[in-house]
C-alpha atoms as a PDB file:
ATOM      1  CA  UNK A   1      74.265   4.795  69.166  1.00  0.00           C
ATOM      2  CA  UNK A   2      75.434   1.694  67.185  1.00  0.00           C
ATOM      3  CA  UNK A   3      78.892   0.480  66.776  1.00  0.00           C
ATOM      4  CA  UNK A   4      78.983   1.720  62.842  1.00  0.00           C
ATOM      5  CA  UNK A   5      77.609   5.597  63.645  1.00  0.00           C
ATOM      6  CA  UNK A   6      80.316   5.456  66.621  1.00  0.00           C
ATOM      7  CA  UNK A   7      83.086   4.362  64.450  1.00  0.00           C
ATOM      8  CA  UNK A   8      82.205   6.575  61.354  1.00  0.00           C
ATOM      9  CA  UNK A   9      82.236   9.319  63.642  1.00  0.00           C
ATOM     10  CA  UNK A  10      85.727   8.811  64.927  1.00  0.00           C
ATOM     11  CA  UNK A  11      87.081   8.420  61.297  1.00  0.00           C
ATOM     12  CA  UNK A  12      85.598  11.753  60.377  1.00  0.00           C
ATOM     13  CA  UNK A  13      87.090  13.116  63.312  1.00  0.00           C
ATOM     14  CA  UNK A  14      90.729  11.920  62.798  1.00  0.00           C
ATOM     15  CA  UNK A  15      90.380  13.113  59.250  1.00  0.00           C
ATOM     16  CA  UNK A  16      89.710  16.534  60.370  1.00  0.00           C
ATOM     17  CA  UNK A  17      92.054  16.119  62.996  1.00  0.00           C
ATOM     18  CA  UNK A  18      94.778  15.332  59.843  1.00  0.00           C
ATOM     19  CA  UNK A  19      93.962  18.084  57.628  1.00  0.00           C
ATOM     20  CA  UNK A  20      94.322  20.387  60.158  1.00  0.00           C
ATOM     21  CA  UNK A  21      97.638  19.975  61.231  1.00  0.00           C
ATOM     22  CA  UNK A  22      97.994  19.746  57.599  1.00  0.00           C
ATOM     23  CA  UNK A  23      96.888  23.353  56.765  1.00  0.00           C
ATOM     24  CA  UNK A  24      98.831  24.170  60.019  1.00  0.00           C
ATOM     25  CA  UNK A  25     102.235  23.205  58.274  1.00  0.00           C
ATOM     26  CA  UNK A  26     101.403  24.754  55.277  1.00  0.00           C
ATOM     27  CA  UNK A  27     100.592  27.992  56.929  1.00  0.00           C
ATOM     28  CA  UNK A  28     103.977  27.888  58.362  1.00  0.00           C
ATOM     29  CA  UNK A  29     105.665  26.283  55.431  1.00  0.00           C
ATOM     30  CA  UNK A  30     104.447  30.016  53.378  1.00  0.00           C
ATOM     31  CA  UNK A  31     105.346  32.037  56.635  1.00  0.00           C
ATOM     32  CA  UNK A  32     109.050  30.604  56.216  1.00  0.00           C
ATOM     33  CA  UNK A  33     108.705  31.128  52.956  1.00  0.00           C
ATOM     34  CA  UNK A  34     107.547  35.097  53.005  1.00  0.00           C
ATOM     35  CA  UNK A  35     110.343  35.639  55.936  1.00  0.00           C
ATOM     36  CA  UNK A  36     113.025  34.157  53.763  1.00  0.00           C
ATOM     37  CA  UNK A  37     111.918  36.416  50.894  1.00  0.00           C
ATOM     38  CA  UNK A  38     111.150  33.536  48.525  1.00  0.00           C
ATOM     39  CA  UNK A  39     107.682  34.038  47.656  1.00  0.00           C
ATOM     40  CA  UNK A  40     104.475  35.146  48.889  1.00  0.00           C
ATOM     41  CA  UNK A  41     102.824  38.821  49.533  1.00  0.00           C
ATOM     42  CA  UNK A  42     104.422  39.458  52.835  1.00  0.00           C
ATOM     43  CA  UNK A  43     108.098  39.552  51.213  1.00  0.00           C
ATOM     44  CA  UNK A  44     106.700  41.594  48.845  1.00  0.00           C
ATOM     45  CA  UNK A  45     105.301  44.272  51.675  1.00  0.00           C
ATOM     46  CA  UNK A  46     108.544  43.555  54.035  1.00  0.00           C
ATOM     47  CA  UNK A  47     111.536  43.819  51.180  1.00  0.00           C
ATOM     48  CA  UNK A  48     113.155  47.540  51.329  1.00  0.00           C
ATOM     49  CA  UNK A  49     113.313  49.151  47.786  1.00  0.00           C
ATOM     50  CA  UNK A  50     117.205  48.226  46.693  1.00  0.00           C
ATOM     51  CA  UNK A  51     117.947  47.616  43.037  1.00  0.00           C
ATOM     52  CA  UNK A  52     119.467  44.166  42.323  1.00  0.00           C
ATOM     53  CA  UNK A  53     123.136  44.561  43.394  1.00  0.00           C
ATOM     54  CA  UNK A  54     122.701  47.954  44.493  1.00  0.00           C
ATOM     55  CA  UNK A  55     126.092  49.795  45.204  1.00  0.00           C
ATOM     56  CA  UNK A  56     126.785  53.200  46.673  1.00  0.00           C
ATOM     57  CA  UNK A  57     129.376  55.138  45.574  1.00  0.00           C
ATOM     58  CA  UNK A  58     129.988  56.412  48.686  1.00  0.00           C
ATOM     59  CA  UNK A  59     132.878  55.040  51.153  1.00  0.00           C
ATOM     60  CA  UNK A  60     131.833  51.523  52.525  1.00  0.00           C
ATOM     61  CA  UNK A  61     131.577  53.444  56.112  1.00  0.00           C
ATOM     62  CA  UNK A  62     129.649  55.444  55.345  1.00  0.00           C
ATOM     63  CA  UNK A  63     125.918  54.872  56.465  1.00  0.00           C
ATOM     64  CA  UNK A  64     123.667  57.944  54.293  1.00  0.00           C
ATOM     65  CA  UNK A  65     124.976  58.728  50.721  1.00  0.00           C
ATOM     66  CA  UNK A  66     124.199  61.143  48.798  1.00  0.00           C
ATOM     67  CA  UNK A  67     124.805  62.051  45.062  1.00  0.00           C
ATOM     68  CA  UNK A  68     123.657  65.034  43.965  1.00  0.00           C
ATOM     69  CA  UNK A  69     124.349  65.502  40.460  1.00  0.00           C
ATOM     70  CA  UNK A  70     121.885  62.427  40.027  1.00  0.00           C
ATOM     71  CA  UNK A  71     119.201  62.978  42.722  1.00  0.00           C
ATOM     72  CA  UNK A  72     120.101  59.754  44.263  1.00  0.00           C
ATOM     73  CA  UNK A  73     120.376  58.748  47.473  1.00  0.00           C
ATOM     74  CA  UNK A  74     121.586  55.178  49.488  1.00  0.00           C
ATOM     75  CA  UNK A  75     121.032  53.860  53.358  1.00  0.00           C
ATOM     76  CA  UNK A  76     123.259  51.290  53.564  1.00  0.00           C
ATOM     77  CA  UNK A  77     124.660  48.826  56.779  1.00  0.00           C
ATOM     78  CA  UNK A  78     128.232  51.095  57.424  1.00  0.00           C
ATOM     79  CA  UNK A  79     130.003  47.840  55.897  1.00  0.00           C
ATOM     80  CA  UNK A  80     129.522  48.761  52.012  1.00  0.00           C
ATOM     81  CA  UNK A  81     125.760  46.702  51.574  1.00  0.00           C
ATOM     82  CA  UNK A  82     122.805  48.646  50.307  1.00  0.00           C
ATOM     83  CA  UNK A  83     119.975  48.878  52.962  1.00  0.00           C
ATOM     84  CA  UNK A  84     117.802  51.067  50.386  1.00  0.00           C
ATOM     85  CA  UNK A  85     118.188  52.694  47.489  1.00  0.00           C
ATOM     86  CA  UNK A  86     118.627  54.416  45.104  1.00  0.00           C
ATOM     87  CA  UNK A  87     116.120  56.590  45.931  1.00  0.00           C
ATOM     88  CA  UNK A  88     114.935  59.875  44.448  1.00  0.00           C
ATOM     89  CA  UNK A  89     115.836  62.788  46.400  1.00  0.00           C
ATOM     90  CA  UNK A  90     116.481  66.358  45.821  1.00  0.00           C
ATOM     91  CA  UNK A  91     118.942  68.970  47.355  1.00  0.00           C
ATOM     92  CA  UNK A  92     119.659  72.699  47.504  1.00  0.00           C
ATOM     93  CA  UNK A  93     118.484  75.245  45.274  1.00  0.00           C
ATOM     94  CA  UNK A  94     120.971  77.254  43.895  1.00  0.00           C
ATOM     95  CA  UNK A  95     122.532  80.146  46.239  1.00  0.00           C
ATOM     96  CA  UNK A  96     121.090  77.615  49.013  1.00  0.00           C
ATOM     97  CA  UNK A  97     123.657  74.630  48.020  1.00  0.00           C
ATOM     98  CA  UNK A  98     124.119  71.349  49.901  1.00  0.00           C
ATOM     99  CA  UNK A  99     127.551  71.360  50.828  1.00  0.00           C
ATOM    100  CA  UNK A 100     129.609  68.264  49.783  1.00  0.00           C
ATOM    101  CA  UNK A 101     131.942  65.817  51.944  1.00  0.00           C
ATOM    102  CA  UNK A 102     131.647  64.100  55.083  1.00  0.00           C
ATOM    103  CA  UNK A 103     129.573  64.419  57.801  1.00  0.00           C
ATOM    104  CA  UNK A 104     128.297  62.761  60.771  1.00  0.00           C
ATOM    105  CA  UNK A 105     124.388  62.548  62.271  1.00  0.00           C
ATOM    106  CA  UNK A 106     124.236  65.064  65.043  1.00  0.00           C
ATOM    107  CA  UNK A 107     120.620  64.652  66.096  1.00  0.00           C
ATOM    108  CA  UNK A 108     117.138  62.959  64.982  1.00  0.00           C
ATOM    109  CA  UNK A 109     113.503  64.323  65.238  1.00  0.00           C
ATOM    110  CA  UNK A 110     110.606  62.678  64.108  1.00  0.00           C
ATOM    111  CA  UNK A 111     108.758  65.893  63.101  1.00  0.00           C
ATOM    112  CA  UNK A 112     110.792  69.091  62.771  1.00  0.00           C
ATOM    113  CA  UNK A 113     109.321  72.208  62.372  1.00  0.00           C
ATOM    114  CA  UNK A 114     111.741  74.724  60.904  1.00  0.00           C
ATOM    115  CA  UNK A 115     112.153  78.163  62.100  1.00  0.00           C
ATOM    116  CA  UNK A 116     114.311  79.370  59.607  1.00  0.00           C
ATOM    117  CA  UNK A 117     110.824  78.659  57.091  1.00  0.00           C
ATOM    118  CA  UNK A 118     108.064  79.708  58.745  1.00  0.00           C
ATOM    119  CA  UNK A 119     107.423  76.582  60.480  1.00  0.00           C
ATOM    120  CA  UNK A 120     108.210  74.040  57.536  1.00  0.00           C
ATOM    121  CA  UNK A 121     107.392  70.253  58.386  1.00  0.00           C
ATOM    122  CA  UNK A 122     110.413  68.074  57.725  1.00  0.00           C
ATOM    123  CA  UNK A 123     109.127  64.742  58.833  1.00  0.00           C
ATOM    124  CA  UNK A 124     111.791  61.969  59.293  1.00  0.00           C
ATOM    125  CA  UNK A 125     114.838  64.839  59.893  1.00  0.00           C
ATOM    126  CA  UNK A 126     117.928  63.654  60.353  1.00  0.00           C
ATOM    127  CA  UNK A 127     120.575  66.234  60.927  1.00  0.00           C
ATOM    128  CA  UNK A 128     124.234  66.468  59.379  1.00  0.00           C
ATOM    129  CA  UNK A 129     126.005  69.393  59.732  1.00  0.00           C
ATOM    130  CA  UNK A 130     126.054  72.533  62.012  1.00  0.00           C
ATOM    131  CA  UNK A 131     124.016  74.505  59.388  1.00  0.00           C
ATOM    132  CA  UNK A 132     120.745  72.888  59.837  1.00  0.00           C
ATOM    133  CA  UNK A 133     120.768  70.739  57.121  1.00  0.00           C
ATOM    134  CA  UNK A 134     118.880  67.313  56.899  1.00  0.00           C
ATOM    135  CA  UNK A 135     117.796  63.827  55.184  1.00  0.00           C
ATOM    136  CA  UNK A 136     114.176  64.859  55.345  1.00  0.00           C
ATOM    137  CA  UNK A 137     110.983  63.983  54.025  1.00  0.00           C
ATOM    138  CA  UNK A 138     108.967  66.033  51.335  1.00  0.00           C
ATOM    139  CA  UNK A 139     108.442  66.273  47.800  1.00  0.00           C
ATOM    140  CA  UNK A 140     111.802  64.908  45.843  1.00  0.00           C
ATOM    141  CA  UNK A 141     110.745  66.795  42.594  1.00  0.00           C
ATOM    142  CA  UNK A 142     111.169  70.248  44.646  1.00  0.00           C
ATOM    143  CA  UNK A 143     114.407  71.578  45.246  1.00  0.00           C
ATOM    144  CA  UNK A 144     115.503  72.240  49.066  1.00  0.00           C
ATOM    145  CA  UNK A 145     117.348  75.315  51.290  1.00  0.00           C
ATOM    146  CA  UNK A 146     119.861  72.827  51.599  1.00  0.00           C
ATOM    147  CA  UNK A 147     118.458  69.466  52.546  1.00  0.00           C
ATOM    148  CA  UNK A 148     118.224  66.387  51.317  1.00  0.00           C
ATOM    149  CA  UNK A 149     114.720  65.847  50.094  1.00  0.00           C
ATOM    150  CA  UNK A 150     113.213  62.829  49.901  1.00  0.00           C
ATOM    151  CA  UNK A 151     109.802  60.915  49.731  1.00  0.00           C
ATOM    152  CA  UNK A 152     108.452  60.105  52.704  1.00  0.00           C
ATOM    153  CA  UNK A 153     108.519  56.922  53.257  1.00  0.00           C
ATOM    154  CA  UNK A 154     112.475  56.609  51.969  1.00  0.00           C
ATOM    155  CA  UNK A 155     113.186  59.198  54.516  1.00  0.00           C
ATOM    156  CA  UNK A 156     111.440  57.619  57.357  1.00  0.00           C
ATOM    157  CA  UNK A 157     113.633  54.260  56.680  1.00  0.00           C
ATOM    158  CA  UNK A 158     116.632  56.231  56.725  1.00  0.00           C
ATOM    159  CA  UNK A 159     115.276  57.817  60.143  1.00  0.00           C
ATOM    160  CA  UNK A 160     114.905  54.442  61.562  1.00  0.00           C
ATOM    161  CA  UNK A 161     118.548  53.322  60.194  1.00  0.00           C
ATOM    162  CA  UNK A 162     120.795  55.854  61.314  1.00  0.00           C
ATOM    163  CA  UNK A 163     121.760  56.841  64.579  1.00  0.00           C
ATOM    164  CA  UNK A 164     123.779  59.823  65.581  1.00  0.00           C
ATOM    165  CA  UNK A 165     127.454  60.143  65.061  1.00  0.00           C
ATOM    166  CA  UNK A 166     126.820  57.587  62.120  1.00  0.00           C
ATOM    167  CA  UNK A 167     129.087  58.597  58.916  1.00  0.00           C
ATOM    168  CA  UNK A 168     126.568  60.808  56.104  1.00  0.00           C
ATOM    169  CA  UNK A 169     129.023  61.397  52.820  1.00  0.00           C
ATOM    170  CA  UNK A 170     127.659  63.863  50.259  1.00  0.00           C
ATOM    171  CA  UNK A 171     129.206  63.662  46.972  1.00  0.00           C
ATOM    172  CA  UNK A 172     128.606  66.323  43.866  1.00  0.00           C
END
């Protein structure tokens, strides 16, 4: 092998060498740049659904709001910031009302099967009163037996971001 091949050969192998830890960087440069929520498809996929400025007219404590004379429903952090939300829910039927005021999350379950309704799937159920009544997944353009009804995958992050005795407020 001549000097010249040798030579060449180590050239072409620092330049790959360079590029690289080039594309390296840049991989990481869009990676920061998709956490931070700047740019890029993964903020897109990671960012929960919360209008610009969101606020909840519920009490800054409070962690699940609910309005129901707008079909509208907010997670927030306890401290008055909008997790998620607005989202579309629905609530009680008429004669089957869901009561107003505060309450508190009394217990979670991933998959509740009612009893009450021959064996109605509420996915994502997270329990508020002493009556049975839930944030729950479903269809939000049916009306409930007292639940709050949302779509699934609004009630699943709502699931994930409560925990019981955490403060539910249902307004009219």
């Amino acid at each position: 092998m001549g000097r010249h091949t040798w030579m060449d050969g180590a050239r072409d192998g620092a330049r790959r060498a360079r590029r690289r830890v080039g594309q390296r960087a840049a991989a990481i440069g869009l990676g920061l740049v998709a956490i931070a929520g700047l740019g890029g498809v993964g903020a897109v996929a990671m960012a929960a659904p919360a209008t610009p400025a969101a606020v909840s007219p519920c009490e800054a404590a409070v962690k699940a709001c609910a309005r129901l004379s707008t079909n509208e429903a907010w997670l927030t952090d306890g401290a008055g910031t909008v997790l998620r939300g607005p989202v579309p829910m629905n609530h009680g039927a008429p004669g089957k009302e869901t009561p107003t005021g505060m309450f508190a999350v009394q217990r979670k379950e991933e998959v509740h099967l009612s009893k009450e309704y021959d064996g109605a799937r509420m996915p994502w159920s997270v329990f508020f009163d002493d009556n049975g009544r839930a944030f729950h997944g479903g269809d939000p353009s049916r009306q409930s037996a007292g639940c709050v009804r949302m779509a699934d995958p609004d009630a699943q992050a709502f699931f994930n971001g409560l925990e019981v005795y955490d403060k539910v407020q249902i307004l009219p």
